[in-house]
C-alpha atoms as a PDB file:
ATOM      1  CA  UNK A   1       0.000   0.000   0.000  1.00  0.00           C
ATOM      2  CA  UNK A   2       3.203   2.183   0.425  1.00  0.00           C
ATOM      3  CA  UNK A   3       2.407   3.582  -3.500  1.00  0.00           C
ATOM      4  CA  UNK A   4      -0.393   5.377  -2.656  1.00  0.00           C
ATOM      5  CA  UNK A   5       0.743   6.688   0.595  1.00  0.00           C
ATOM      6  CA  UNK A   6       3.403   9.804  -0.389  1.00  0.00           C
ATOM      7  CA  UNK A   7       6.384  10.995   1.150  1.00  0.00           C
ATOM      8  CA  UNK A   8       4.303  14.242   2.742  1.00  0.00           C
ATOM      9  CA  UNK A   9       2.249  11.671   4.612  1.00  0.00           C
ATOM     10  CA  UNK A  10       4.653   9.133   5.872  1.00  0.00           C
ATOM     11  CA  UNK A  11       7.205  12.162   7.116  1.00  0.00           C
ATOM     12  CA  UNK A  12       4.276  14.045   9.331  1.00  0.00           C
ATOM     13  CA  UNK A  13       3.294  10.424  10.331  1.00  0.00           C
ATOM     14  CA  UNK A  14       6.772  10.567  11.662  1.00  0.00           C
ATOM     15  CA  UNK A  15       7.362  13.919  12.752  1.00  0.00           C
ATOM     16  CA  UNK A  16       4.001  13.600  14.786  1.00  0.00           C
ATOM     17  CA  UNK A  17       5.675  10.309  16.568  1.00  0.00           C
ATOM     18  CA  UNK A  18       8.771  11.936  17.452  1.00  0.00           C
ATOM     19  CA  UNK A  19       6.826  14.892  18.988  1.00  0.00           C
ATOM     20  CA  UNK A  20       4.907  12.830  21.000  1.00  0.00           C
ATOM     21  CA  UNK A  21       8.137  11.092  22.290  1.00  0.00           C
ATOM     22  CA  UNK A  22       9.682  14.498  23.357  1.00  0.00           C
ATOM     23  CA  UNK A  23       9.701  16.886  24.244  1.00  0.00           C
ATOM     24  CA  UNK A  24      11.926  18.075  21.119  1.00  0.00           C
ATOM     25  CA  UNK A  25      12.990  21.386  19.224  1.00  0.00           C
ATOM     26  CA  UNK A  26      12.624  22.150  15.591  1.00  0.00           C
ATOM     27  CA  UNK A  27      16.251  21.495  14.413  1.00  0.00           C
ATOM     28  CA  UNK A  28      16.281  18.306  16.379  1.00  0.00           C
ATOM     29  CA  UNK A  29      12.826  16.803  15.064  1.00  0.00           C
ATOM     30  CA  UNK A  30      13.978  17.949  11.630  1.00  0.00           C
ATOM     31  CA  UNK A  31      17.199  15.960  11.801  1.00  0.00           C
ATOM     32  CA  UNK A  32      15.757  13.130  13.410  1.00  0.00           C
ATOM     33  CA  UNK A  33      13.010  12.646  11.194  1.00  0.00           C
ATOM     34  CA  UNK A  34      15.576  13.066   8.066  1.00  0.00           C
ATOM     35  CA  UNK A  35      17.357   9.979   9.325  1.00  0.00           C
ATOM     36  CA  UNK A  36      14.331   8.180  10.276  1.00  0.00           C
ATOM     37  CA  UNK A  37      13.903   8.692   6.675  1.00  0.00           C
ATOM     38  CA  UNK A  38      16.944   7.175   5.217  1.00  0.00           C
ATOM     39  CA  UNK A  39      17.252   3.776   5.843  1.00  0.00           C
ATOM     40  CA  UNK A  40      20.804   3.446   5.819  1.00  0.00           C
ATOM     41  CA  UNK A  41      21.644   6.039   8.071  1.00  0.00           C
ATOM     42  CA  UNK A  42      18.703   4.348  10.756  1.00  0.00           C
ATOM     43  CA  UNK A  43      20.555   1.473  10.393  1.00  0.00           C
ATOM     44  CA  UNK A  44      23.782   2.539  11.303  1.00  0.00           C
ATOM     45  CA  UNK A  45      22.675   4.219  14.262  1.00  0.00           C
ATOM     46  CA  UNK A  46      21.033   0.998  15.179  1.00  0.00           C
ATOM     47  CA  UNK A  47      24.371  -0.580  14.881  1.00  0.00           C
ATOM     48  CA  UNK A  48      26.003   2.213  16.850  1.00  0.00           C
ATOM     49  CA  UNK A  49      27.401   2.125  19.913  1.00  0.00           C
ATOM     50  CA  UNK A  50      24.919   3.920  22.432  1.00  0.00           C
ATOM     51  CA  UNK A  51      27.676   5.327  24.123  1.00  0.00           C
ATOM     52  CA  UNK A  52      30.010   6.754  21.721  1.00  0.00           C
ATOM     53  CA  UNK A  53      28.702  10.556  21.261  1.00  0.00           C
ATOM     54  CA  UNK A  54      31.052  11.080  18.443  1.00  0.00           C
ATOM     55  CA  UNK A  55      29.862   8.550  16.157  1.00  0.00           C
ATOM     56  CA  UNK A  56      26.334   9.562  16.837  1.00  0.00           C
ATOM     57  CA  UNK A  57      26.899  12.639  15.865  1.00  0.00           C
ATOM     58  CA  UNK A  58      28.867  11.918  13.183  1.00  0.00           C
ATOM     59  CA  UNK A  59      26.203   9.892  11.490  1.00  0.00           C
ATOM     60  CA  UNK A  60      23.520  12.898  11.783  1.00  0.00           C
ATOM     61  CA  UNK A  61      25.920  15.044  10.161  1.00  0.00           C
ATOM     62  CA  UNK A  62      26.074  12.856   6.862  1.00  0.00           C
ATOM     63  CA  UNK A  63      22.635  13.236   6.332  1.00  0.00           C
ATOM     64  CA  UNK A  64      22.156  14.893   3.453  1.00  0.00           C
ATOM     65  CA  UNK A  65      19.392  17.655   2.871  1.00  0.00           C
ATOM     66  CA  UNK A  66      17.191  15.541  -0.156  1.00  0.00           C
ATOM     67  CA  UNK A  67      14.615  15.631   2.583  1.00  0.00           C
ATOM     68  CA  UNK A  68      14.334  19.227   3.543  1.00  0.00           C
ATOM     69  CA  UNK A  69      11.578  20.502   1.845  1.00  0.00           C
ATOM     70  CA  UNK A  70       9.406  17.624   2.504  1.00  0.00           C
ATOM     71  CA  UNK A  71      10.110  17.405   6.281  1.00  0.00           C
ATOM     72  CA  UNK A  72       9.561  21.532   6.076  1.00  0.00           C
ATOM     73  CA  UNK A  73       6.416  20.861   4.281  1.00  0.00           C
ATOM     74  CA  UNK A  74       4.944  18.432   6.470  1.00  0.00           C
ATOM     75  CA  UNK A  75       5.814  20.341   9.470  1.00  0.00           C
ATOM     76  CA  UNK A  76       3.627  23.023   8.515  1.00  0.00           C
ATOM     77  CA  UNK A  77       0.946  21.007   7.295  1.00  0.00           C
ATOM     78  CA  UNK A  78       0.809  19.768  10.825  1.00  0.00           C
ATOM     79  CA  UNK A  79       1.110  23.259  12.421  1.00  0.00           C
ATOM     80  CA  UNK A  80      -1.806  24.580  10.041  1.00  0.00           C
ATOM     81  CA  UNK A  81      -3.850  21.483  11.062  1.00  0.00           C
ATOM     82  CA  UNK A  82      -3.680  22.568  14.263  1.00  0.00           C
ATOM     83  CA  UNK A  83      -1.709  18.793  15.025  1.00  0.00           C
ATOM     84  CA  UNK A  84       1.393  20.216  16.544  1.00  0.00           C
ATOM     85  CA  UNK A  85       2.312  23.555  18.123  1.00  0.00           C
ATOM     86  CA  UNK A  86       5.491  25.002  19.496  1.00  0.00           C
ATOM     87  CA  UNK A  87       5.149  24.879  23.605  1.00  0.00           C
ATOM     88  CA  UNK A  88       8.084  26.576  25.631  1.00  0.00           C
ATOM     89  CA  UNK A  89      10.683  26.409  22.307  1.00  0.00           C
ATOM     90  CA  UNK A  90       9.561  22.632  21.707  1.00  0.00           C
ATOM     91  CA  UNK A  91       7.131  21.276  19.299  1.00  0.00           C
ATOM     92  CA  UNK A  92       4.110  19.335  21.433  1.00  0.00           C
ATOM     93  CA  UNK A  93       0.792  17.581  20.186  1.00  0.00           C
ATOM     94  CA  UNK A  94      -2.219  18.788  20.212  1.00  0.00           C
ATOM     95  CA  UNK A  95      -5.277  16.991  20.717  1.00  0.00           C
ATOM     96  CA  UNK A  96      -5.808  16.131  17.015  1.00  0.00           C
ATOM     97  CA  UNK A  97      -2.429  15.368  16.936  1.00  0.00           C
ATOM     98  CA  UNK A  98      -2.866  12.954  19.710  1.00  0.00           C
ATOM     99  CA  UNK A  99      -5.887  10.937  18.126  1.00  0.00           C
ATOM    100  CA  UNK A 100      -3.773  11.281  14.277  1.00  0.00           C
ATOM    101  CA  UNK A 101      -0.861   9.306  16.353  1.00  0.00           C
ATOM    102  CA  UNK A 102      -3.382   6.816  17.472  1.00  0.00           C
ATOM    103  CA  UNK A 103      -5.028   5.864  14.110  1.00  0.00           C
ATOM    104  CA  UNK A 104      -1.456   5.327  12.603  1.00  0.00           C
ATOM    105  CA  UNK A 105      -2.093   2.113  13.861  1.00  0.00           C
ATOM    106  CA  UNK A 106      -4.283   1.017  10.923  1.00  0.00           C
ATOM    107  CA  UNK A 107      -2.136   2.191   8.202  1.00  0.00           C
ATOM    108  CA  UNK A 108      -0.836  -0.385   5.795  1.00  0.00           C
ATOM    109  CA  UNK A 109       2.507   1.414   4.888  1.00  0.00           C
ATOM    110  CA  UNK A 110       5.358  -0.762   5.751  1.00  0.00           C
ATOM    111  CA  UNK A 111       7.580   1.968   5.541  1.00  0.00           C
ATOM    112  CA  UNK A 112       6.068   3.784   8.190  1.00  0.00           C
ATOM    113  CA  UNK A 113       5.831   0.493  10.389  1.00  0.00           C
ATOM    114  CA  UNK A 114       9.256  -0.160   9.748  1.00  0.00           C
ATOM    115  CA  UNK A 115      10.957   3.457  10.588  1.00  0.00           C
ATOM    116  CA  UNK A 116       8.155   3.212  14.295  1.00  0.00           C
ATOM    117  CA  UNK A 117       9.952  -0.162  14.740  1.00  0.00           C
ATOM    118  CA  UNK A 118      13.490   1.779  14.758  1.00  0.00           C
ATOM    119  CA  UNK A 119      12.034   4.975  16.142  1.00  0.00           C
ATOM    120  CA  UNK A 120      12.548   3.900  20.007  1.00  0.00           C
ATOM    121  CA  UNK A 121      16.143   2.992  20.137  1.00  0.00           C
ATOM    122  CA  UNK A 122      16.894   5.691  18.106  1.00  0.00           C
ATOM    123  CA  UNK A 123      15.607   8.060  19.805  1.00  0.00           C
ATOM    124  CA  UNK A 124      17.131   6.524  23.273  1.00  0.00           C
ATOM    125  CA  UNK A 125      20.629   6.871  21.557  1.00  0.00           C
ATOM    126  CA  UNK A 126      20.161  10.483  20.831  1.00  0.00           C
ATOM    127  CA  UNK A 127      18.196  11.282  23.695  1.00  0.00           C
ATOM    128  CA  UNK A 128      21.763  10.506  25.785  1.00  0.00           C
ATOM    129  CA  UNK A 129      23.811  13.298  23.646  1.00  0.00           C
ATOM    130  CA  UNK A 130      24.050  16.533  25.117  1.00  0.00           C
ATOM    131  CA  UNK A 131      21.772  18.555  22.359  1.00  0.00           C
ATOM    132  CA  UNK A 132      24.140  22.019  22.665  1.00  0.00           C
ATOM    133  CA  UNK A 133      27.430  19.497  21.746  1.00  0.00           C
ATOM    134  CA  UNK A 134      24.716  18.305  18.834  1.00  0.00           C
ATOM    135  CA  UNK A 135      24.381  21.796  17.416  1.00  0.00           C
ATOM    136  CA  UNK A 136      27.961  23.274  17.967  1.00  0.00           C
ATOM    137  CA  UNK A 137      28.990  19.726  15.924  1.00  0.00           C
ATOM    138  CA  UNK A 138      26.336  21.012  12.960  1.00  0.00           C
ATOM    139  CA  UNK A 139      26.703  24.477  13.303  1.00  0.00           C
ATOM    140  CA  UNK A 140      23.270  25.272  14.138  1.00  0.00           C
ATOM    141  CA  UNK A 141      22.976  28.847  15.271  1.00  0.00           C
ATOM    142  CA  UNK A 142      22.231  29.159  19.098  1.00  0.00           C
ATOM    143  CA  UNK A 143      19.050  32.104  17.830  1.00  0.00           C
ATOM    144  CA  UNK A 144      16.897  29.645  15.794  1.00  0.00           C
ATOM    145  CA  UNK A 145      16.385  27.156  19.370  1.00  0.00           C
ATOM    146  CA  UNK A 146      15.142  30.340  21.066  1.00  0.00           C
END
């Protein structure tokens, strides 16, 4: 069923199940959810040691950017469905959001099943890095988390 499911829907799919394992800020939600994305970068983080920061961080900063605009897109289509909204300089669900991240559940896309397979210990791994190392790694400007 993947074919007539496209990328738009699977990524706020997955941005929406990040946010609700947060609490997370924009640049971090729209790096995770590019490597969620990319199947061979989830799977070396899967293979990663939990407890080597550098080679955590190394891997998010080979991601590449293909993703961008869709993770950008679907972001906003979430924020203008009234499914997510920024809460104290992190992105939380809203109630809609809440009942969109329970009826995930019936879809028959097994990409989407596969990446909320992964999404756990991945997001235990990165949970354990020190987000301001993260950013000073990536050379995300200190003004956009604010």
């Amino acid at each position: 069923m993947d074919y007539r499911i496209n990328n738009e829907a699977i990524v706020a799919c997955v941005i929406a199940q990040v946010v609700k394992r947060g609490p997370y800020d924009v640049p971090f939600v729209t790096g995770i959810v590019n490597l969620m994305m990319q199947k061979k970068y989830r799977k070396k983080v899967l293979v990663a040691s939990g407890d080597d920061a550098n080679e955590l961080i190394t891997i998010f900063g080979h991601l590449d950017g293909n993703l961008l605009g869709v993770v950008i897109n679907s972001m906003t289509m979430l924020i203008e469905g009234e499914c997510i909204h920024r809460e104290d300089g992190n992105l939380a669900l809203t109630e809609s959001g809440l009942k969109m991240c329970q009826e995930m559940n019936d879809m028959k896309s097994d990409q989407l099943s596969e990446i909320l397979t992964d999404m756990d210990r991945i997001l235990f791994k990165y949970d354990r890095i020190n987000k301001n190392r993260l950013y000073q790694q990536l050379w995300i400007a200190n003004e956009f988390l604010h």
